[in-house]
N, C-alpha and C. Protein backbone atom coordinates (compact mmCIF):
# COMPACT_ATOMS: atom_id res chain seq x y z
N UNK A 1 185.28 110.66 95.90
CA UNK A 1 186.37 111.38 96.49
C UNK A 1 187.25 111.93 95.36
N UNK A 2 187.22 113.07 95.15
CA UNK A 2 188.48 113.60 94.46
C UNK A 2 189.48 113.63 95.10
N UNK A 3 190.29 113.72 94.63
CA UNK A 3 191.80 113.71 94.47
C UNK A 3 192.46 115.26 94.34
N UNK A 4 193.36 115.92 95.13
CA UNK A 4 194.00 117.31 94.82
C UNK A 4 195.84 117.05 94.55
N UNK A 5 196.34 115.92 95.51
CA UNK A 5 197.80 115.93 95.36
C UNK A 5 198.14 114.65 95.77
N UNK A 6 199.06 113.83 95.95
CA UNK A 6 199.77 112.68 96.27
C UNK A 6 201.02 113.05 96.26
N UNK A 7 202.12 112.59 97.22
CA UNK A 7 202.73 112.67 97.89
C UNK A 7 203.83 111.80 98.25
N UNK A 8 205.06 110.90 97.78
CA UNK A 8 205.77 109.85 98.62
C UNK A 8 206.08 110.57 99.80
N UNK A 9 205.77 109.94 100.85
CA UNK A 9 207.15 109.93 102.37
C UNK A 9 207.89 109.10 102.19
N UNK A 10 209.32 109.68 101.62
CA UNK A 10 210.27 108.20 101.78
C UNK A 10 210.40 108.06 103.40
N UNK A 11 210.30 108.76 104.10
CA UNK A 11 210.44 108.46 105.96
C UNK A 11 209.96 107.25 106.41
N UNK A 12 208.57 107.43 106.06
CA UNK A 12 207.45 106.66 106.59
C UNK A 12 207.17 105.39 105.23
N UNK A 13 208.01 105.60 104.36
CA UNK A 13 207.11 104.15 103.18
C UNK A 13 205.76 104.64 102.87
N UNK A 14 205.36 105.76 102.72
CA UNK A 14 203.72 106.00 102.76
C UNK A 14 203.61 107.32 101.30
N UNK A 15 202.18 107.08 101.62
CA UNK A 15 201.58 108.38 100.30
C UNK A 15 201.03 108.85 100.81
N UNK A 16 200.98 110.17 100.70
CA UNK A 16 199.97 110.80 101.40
C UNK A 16 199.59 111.62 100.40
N UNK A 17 197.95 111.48 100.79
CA UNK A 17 197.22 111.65 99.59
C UNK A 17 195.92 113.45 100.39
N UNK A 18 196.27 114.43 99.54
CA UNK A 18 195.23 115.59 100.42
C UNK A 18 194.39 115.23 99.10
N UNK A 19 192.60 115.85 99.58
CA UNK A 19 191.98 115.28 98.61
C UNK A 19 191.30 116.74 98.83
N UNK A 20 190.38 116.86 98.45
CA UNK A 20 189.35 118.23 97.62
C UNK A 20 188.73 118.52 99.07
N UNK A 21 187.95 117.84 99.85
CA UNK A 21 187.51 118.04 101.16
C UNK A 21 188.02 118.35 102.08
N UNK A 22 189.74 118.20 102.07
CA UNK A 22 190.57 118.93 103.30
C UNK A 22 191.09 117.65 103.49
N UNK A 23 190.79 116.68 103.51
CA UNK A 23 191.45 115.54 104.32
C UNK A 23 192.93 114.83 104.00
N UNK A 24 193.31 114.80 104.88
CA UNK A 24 194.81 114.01 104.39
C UNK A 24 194.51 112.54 104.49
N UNK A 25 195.18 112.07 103.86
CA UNK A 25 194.69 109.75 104.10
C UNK A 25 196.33 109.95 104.32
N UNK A 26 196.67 108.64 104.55
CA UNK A 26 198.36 108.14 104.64
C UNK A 26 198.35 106.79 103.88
N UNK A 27 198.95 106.40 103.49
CA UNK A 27 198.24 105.11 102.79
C UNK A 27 199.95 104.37 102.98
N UNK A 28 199.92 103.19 103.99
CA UNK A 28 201.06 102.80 104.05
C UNK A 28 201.49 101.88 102.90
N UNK A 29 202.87 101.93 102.50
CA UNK A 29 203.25 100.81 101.33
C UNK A 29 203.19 99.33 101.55
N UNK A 30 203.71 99.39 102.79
CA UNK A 30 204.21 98.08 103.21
C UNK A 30 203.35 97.47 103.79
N UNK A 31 201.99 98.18 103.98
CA UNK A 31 200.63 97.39 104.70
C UNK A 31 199.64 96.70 103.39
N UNK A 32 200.12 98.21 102.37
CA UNK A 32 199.33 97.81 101.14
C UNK A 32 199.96 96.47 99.81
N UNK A 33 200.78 96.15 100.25
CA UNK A 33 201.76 95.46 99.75
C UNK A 33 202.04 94.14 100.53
N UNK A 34 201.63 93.97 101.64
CA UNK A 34 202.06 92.75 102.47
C UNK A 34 201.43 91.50 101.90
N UNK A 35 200.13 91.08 101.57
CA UNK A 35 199.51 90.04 100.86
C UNK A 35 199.70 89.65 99.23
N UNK A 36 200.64 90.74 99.15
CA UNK A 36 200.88 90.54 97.58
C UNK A 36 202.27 89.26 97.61
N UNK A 37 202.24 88.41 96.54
CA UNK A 37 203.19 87.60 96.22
C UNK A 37 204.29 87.79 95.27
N UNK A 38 205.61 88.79 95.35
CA UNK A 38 206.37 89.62 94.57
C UNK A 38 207.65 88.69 94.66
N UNK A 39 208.11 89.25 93.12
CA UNK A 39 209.54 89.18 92.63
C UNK A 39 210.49 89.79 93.00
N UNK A 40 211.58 90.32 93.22
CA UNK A 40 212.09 91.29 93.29
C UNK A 40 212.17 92.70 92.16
N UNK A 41 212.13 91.94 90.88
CA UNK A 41 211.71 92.87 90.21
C UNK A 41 210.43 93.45 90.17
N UNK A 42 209.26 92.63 90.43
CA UNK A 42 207.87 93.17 90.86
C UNK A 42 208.19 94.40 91.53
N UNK A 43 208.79 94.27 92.58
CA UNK A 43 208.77 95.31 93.76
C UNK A 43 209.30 96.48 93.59
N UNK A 44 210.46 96.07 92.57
CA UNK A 44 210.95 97.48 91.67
C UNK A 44 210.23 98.37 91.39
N UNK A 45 209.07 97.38 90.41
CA UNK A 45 208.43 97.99 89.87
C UNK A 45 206.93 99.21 90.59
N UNK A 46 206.79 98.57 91.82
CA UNK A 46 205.79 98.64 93.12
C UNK A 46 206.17 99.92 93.31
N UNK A 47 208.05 100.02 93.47
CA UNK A 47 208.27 101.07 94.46
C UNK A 47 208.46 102.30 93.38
N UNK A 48 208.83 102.49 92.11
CA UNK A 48 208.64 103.23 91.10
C UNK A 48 207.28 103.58 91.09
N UNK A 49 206.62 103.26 90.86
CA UNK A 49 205.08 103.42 90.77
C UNK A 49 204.51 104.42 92.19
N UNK A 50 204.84 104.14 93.16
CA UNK A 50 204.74 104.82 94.53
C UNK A 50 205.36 106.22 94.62
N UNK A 51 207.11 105.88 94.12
CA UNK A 51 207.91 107.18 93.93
C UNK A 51 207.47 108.32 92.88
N UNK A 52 207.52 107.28 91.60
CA UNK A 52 207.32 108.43 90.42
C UNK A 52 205.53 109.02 90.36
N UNK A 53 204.36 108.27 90.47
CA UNK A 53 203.37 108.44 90.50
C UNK A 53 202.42 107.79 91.61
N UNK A 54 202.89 108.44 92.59
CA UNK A 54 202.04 108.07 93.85
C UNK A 54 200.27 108.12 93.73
N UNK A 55 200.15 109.04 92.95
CA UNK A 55 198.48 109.45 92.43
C UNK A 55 197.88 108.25 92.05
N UNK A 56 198.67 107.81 91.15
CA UNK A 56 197.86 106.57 90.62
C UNK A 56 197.86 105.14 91.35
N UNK A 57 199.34 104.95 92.21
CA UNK A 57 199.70 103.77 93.19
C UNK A 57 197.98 104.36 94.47
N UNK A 58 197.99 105.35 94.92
CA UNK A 58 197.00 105.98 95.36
C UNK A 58 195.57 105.25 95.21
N UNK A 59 195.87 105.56 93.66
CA UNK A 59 193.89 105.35 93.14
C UNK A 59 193.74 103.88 93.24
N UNK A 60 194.73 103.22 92.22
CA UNK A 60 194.92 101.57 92.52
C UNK A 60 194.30 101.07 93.85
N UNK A 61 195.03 101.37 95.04
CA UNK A 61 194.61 100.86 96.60
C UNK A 61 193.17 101.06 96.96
N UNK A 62 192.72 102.75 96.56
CA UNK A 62 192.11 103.08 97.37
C UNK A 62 190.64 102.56 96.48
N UNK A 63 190.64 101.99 95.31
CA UNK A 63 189.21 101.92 94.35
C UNK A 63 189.44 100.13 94.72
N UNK A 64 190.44 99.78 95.23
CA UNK A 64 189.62 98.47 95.38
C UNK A 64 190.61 97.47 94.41
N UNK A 65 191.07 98.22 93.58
CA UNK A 65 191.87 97.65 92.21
C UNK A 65 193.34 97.06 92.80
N UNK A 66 193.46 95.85 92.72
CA UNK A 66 194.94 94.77 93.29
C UNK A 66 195.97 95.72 92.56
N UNK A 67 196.66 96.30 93.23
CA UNK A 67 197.90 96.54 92.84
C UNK A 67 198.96 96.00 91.87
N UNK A 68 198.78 94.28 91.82
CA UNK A 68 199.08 93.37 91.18
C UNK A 68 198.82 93.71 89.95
N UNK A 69 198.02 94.54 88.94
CA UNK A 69 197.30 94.65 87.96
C UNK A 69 197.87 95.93 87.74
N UNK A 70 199.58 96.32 87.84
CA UNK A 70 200.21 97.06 86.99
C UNK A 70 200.59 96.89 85.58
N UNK A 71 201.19 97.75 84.87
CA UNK A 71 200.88 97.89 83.39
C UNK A 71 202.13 97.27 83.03
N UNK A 72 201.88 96.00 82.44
CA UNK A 72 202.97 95.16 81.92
C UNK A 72 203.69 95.70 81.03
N UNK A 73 203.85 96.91 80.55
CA UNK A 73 204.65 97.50 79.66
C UNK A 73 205.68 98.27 80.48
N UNK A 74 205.59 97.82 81.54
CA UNK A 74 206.52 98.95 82.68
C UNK A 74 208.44 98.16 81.99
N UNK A 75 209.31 98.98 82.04
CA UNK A 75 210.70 98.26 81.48
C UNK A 75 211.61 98.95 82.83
N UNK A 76 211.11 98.46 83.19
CA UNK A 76 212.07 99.29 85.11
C UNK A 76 212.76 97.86 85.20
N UNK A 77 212.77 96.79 85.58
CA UNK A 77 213.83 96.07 85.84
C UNK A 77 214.29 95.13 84.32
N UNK A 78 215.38 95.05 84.76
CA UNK A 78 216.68 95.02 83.86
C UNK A 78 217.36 93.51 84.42
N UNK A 79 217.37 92.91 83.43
CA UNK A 79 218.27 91.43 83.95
C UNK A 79 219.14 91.68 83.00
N UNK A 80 220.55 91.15 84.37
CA UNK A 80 221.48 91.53 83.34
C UNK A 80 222.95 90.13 84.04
């Protein structure tokens, strides 16, 4: 499956992903996210990843790859 665009709905919590064949997917956050065991800062980091680069929050879900297995170099949350 290629890939043409990704998409946040902040409405819906979702991505919507159009791909090379015409098809739209919806890919909910909060469905794709429910079995995961998060921090609050985790989730920061979840929902950045969704907002700023939905493409790749996208590929993560849809290849099978745990979401959990974001790039520990991410500096989005801040203890302060």
């Amino acid at each position: 499956m290629i890939f043409i665009y990704a998409m946040y709905n902040m409405l819906h919590n979702c991505i919507n992903v159009t791909t090379f064949d015409g098809y739209v997917l919806r890919i909910d956050c909060g469905k794709a996210e429910e079995a995961l065991k998060t921090t609050p800062c985790y989730e920061c980091a979840l929902n950045a990843l969704a907002i700023d680069n939905p493409l790749e929050y996208a590929t993560l879900y849809l290849e099978g790859t745990s979401i959990s297995l974001l790039s520990k170099s991410s500096k989005i949350c801040y203890n302060e």
